[in-house]
N, C-alpha and C. Protein backbone atom coordinates (compact mmCIF):
# COMPACT_ATOMS: atom_id res chain seq x y z
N UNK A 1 115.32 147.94 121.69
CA UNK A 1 115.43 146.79 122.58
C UNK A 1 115.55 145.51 121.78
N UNK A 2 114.68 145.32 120.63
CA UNK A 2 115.02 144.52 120.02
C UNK A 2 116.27 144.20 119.30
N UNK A 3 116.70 145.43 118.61
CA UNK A 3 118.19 144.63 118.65
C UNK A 3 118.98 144.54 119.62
N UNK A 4 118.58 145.01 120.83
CA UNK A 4 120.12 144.62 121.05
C UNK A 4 119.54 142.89 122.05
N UNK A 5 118.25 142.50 121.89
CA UNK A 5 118.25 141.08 122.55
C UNK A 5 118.90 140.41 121.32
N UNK A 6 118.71 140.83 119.85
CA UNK A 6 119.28 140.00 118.31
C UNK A 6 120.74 139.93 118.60
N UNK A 7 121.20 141.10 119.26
CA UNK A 7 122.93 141.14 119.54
C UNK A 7 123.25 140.36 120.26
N UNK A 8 122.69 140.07 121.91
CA UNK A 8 122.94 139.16 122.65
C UNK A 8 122.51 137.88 122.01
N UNK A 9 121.29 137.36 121.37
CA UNK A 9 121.29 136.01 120.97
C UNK A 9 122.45 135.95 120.04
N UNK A 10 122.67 136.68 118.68
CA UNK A 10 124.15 136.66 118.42
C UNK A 10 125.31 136.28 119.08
N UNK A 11 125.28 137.12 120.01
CA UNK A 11 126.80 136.77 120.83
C UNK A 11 126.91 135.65 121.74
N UNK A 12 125.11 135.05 122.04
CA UNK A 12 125.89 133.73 123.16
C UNK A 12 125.92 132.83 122.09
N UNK A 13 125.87 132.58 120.82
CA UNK A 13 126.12 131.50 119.89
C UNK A 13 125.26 130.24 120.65
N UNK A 14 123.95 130.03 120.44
CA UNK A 14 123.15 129.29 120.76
C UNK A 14 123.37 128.52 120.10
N UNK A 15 123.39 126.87 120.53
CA UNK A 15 122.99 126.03 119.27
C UNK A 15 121.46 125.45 118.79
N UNK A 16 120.59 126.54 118.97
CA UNK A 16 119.54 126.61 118.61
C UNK A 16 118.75 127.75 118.15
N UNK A 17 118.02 127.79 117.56
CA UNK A 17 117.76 129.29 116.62
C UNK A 17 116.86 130.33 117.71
N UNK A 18 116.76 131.14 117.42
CA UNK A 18 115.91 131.95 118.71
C UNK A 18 115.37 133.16 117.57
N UNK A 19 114.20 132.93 117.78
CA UNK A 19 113.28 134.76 116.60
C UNK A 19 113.39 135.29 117.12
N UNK A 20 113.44 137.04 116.85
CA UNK A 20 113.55 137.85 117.72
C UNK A 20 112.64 138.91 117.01
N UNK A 21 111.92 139.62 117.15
CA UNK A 21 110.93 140.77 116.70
C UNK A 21 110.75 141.71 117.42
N UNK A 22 110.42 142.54 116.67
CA UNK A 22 110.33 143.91 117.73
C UNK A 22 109.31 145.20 117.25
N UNK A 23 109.10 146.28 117.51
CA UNK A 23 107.64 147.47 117.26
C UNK A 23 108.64 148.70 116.32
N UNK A 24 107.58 148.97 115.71
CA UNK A 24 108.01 149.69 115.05
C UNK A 24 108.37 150.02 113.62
N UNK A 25 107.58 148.49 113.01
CA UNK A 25 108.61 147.85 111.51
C UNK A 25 109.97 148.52 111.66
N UNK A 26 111.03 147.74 112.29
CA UNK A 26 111.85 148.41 112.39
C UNK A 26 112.78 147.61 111.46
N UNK A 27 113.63 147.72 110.69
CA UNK A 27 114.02 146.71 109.48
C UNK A 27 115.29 146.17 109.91
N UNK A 28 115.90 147.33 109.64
CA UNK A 28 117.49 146.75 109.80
C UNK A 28 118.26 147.65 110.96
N UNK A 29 119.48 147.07 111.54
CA UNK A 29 120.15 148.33 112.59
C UNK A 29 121.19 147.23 112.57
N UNK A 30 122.67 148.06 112.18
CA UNK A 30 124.16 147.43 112.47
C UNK A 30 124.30 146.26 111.36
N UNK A 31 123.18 146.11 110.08
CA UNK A 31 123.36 145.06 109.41
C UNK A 31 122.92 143.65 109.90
N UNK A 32 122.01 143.93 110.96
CA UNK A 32 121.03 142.69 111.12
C UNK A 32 119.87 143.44 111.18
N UNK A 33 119.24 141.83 110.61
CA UNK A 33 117.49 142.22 110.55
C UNK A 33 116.88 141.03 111.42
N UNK A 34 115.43 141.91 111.86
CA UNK A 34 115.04 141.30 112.85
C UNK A 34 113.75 140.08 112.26
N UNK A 35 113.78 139.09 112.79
CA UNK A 35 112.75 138.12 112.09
C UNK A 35 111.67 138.50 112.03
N UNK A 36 110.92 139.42 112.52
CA UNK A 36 109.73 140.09 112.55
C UNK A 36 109.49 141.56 113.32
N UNK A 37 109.01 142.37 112.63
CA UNK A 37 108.71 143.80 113.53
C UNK A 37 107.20 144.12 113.25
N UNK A 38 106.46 144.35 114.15
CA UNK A 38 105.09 145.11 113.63
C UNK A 38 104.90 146.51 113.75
N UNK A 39 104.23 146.90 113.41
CA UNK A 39 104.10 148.75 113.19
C UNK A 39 102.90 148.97 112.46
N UNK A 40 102.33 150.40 112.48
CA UNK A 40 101.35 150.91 112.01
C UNK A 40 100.29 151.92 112.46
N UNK A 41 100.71 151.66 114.18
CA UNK A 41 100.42 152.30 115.21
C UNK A 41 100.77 154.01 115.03
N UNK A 42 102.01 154.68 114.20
CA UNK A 42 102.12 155.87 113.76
C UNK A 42 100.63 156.78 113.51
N UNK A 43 100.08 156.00 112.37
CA UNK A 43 99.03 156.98 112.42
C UNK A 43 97.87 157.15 113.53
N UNK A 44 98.04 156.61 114.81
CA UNK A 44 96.77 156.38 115.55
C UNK A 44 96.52 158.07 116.06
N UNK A 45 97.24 158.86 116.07
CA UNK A 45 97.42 160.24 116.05
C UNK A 45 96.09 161.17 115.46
N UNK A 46 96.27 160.25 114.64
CA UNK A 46 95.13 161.42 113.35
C UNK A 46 93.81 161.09 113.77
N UNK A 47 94.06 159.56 114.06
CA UNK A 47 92.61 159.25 114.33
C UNK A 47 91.93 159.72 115.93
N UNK A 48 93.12 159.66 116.79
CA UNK A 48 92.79 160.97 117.82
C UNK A 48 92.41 161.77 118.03
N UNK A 49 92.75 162.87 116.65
CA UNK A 49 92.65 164.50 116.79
C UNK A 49 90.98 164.29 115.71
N UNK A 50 90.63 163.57 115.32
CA UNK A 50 89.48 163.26 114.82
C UNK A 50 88.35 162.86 115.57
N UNK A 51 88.46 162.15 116.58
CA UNK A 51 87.97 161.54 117.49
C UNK A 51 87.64 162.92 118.57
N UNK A 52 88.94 163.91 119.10
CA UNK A 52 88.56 164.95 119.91
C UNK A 52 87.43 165.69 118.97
N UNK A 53 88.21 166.29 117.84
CA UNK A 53 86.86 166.93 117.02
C UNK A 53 85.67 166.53 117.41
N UNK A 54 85.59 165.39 116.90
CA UNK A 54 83.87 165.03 117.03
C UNK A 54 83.14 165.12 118.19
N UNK A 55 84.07 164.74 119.59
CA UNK A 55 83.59 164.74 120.88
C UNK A 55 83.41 166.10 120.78
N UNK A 56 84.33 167.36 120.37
CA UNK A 56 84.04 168.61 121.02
C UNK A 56 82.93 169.05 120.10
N UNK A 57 82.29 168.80 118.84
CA UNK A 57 81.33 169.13 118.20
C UNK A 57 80.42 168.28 118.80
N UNK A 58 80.32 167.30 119.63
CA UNK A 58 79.28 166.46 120.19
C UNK A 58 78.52 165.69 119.60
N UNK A 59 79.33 164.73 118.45
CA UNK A 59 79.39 163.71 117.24
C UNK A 59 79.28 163.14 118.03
N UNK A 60 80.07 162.55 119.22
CA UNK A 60 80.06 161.63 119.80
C UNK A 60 80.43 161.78 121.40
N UNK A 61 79.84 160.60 122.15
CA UNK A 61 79.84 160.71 123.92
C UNK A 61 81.26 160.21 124.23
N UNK A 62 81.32 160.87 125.58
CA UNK A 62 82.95 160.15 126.10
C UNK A 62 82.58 158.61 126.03
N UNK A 63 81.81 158.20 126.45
CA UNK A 63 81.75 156.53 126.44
C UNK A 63 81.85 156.01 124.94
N UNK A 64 81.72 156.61 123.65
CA UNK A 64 81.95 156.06 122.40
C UNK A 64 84.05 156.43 122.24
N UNK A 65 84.21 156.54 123.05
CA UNK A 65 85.49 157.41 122.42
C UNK A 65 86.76 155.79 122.60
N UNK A 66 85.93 154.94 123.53
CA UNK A 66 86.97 153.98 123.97
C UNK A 66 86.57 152.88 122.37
N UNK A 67 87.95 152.65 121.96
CA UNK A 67 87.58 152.14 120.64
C UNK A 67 89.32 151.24 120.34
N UNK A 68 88.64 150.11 119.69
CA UNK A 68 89.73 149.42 119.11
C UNK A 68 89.97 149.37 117.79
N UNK A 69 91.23 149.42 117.46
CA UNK A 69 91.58 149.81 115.89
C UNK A 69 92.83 148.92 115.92
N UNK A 70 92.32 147.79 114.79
CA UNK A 70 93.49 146.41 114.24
C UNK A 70 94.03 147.13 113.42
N UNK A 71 95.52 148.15 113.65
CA UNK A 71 96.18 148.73 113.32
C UNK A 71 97.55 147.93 113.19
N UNK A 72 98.00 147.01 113.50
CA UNK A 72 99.32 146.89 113.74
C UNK A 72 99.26 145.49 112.67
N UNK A 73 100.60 145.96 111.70
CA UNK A 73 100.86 144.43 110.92
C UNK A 73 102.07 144.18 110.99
N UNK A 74 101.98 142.86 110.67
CA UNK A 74 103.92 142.13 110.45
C UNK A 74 104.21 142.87 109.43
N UNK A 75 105.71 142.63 109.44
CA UNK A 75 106.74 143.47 108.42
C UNK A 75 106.45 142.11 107.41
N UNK A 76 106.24 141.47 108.15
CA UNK A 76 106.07 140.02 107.20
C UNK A 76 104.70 139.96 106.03
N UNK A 77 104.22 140.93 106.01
CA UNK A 77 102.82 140.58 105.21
C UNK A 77 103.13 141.91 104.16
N UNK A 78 103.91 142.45 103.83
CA UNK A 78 104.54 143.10 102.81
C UNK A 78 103.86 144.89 102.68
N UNK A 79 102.79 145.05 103.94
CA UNK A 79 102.89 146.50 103.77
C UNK A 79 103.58 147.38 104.42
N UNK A 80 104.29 147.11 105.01
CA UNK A 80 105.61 147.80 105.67
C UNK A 80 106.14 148.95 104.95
N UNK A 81 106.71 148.19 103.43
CA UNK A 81 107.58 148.79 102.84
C UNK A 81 106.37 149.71 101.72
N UNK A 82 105.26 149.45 101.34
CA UNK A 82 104.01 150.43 100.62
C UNK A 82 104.14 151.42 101.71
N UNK A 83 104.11 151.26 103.12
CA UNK A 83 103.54 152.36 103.92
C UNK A 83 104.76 153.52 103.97
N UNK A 84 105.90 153.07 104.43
CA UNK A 84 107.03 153.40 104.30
C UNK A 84 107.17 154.15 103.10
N UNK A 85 106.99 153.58 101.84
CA UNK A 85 107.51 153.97 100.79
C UNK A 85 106.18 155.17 100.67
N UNK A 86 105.24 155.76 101.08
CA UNK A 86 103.74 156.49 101.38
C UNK A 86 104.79 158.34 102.32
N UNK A 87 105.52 156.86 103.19
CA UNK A 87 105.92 157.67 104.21
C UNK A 87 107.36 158.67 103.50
N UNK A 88 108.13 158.20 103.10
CA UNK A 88 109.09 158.67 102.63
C UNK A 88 108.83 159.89 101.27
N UNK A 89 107.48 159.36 100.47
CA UNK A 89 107.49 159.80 99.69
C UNK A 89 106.36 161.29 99.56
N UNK A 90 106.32 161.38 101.13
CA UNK A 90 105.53 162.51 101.53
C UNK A 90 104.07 162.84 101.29
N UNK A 91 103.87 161.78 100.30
CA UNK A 91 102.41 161.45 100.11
C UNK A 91 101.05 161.10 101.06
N UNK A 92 101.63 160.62 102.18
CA UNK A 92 100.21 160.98 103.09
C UNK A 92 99.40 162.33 103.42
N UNK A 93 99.97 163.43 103.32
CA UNK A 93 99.40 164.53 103.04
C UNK A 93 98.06 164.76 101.98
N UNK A 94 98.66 163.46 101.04
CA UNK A 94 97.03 163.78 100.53
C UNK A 94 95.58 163.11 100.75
N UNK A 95 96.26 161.95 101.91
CA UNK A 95 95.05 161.68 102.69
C UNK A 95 93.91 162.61 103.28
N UNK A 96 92.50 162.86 103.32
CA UNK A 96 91.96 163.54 103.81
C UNK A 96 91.43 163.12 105.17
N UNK A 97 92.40 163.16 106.52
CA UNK A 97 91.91 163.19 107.83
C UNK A 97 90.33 163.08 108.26
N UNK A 98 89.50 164.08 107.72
CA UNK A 98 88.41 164.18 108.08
C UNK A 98 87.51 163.34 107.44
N UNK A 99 87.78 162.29 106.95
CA UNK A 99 87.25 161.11 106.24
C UNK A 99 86.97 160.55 107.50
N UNK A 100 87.63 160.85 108.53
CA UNK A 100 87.37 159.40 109.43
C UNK A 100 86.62 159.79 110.56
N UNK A 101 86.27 161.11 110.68
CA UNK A 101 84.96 161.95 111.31
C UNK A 101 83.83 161.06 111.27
N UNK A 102 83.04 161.36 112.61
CA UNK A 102 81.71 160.76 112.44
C UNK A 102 81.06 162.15 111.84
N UNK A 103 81.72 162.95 111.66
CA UNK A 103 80.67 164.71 110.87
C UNK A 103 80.71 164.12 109.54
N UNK A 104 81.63 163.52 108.96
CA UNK A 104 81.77 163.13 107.69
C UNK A 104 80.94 162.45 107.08
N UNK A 105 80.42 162.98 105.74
CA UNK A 105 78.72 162.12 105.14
C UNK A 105 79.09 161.06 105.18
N UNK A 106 80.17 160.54 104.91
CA UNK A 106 80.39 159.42 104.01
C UNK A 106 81.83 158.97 105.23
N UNK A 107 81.66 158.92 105.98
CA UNK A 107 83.01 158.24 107.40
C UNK A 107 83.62 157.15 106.87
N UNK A 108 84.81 157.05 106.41
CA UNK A 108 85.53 156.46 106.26
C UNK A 108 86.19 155.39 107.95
N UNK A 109 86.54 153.83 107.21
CA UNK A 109 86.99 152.80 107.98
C UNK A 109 88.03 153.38 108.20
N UNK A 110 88.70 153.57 109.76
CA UNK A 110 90.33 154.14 109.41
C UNK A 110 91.33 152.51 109.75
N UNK A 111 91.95 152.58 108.75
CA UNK A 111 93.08 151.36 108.47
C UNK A 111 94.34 151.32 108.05
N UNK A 112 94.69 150.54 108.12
CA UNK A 112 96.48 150.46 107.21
C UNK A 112 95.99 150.58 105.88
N UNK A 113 95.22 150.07 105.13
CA UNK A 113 94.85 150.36 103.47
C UNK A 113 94.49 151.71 103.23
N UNK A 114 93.99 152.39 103.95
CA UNK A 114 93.60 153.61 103.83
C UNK A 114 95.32 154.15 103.50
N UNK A 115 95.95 154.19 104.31
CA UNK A 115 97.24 155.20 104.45
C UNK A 115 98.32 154.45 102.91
N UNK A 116 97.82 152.79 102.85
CA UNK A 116 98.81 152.60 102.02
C UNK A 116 98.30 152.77 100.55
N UNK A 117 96.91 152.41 100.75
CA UNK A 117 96.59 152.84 98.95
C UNK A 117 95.90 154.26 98.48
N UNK A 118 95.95 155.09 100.04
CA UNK A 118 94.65 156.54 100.03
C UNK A 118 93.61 156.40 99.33
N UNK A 119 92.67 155.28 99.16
CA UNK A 119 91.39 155.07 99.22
C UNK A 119 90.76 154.54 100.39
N UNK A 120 89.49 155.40 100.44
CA UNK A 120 89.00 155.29 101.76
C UNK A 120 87.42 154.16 101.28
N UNK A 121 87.71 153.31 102.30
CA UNK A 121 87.11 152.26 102.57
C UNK A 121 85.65 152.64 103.28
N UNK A 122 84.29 152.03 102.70
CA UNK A 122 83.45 152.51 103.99
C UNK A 122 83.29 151.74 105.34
N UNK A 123 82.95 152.77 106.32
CA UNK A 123 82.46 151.64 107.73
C UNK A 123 81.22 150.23 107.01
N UNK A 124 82.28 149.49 108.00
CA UNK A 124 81.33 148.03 107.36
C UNK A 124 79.48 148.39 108.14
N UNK A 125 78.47 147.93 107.52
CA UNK A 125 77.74 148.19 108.02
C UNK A 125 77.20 147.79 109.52
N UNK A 126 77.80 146.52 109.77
CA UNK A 126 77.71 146.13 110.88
C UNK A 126 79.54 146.08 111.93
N UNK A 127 79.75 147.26 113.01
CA UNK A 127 81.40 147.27 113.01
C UNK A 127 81.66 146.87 114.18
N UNK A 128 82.32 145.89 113.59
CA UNK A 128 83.24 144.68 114.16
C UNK A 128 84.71 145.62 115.47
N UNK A 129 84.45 145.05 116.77
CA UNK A 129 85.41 145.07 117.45
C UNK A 129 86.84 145.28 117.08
N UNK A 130 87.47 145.02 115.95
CA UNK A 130 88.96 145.02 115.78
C UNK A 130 89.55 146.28 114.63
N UNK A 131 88.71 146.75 114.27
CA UNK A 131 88.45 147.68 113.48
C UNK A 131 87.48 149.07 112.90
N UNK A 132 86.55 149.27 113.67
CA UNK A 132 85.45 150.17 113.74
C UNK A 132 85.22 150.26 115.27
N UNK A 133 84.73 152.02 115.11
CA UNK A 133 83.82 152.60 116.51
C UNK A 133 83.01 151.62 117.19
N UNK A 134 83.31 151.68 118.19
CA UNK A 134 82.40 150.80 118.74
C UNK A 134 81.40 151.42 119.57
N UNK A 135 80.17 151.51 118.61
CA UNK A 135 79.38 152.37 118.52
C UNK A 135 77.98 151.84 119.38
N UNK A 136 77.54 152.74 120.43
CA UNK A 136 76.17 151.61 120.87
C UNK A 136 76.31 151.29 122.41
N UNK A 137 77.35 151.18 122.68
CA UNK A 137 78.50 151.01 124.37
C UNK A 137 77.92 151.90 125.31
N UNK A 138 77.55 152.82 125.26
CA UNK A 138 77.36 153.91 126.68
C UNK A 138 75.81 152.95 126.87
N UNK A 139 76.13 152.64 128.03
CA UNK A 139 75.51 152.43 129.26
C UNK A 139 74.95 153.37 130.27
């Protein structure tokens, strides 16, 4: 969708500039690039099938399961092309998934740094809304 609104601002020849961005870090398509794309959202998958685990081992309650994860960055802040280049180069495989288990001694933060440098970060001790379980919630 995004390109093709970049095609139409293209084609009505505005005399004024118009950004156009779009999901997906999506880079280039037809030899235009888009002024901004975000992405990162790919891996939210893993952290899913991690999340069922634990519920079905009873790590954790359905009411812990609702959780926010500041997953998504600009193409503009330069890990796009680390993650990408992670991605292409088949190397996330040696991420270990179960890092991000609450079964896990040692539970790893799940993040974009995790996938782009495969060092796992710990949960901050006190976890913040935009990035950690939000742990404590059932009512």
């Amino acid at each position: 969708m995004a390109f093709g609104a970049l095609e139409a601002v293209q084609d009505a020849n505005l005399p004024y500039p118009v950004t156009v961005g779009g999901m997906n870090w999506d880079e280039t398509n037809l030899n235009s690039t888009l002024d901004v794309s975000l992405g990162g959202h790919v891996v939210l998958g893993a952290k899913a099938l991690d999340m069922l685990s634990d519920y079905h081992q009873q790590d954790i309650q359905p009411c812990e399961m609702n959780v926010v994860i500041d997953i998504f960055q600009s193409s503009l802040e330069g890990n796009m092309s680390r993650f990408l280049k992670n991605l292409v180069d088949d190397s996330l495989h040696k991420i270990d998934f179960s890092r991000f288990s609450q079964r896990h001694p040692e539970t790893a933060l799940f993040s974009l740094e995790t996938f782009i440098s495969q060092t796992y970060l710990p949960l901050p001790i006190e976890p913040s809304t935009d990035n950690a379980l939000l742990k404590g919630n059932c009512t």
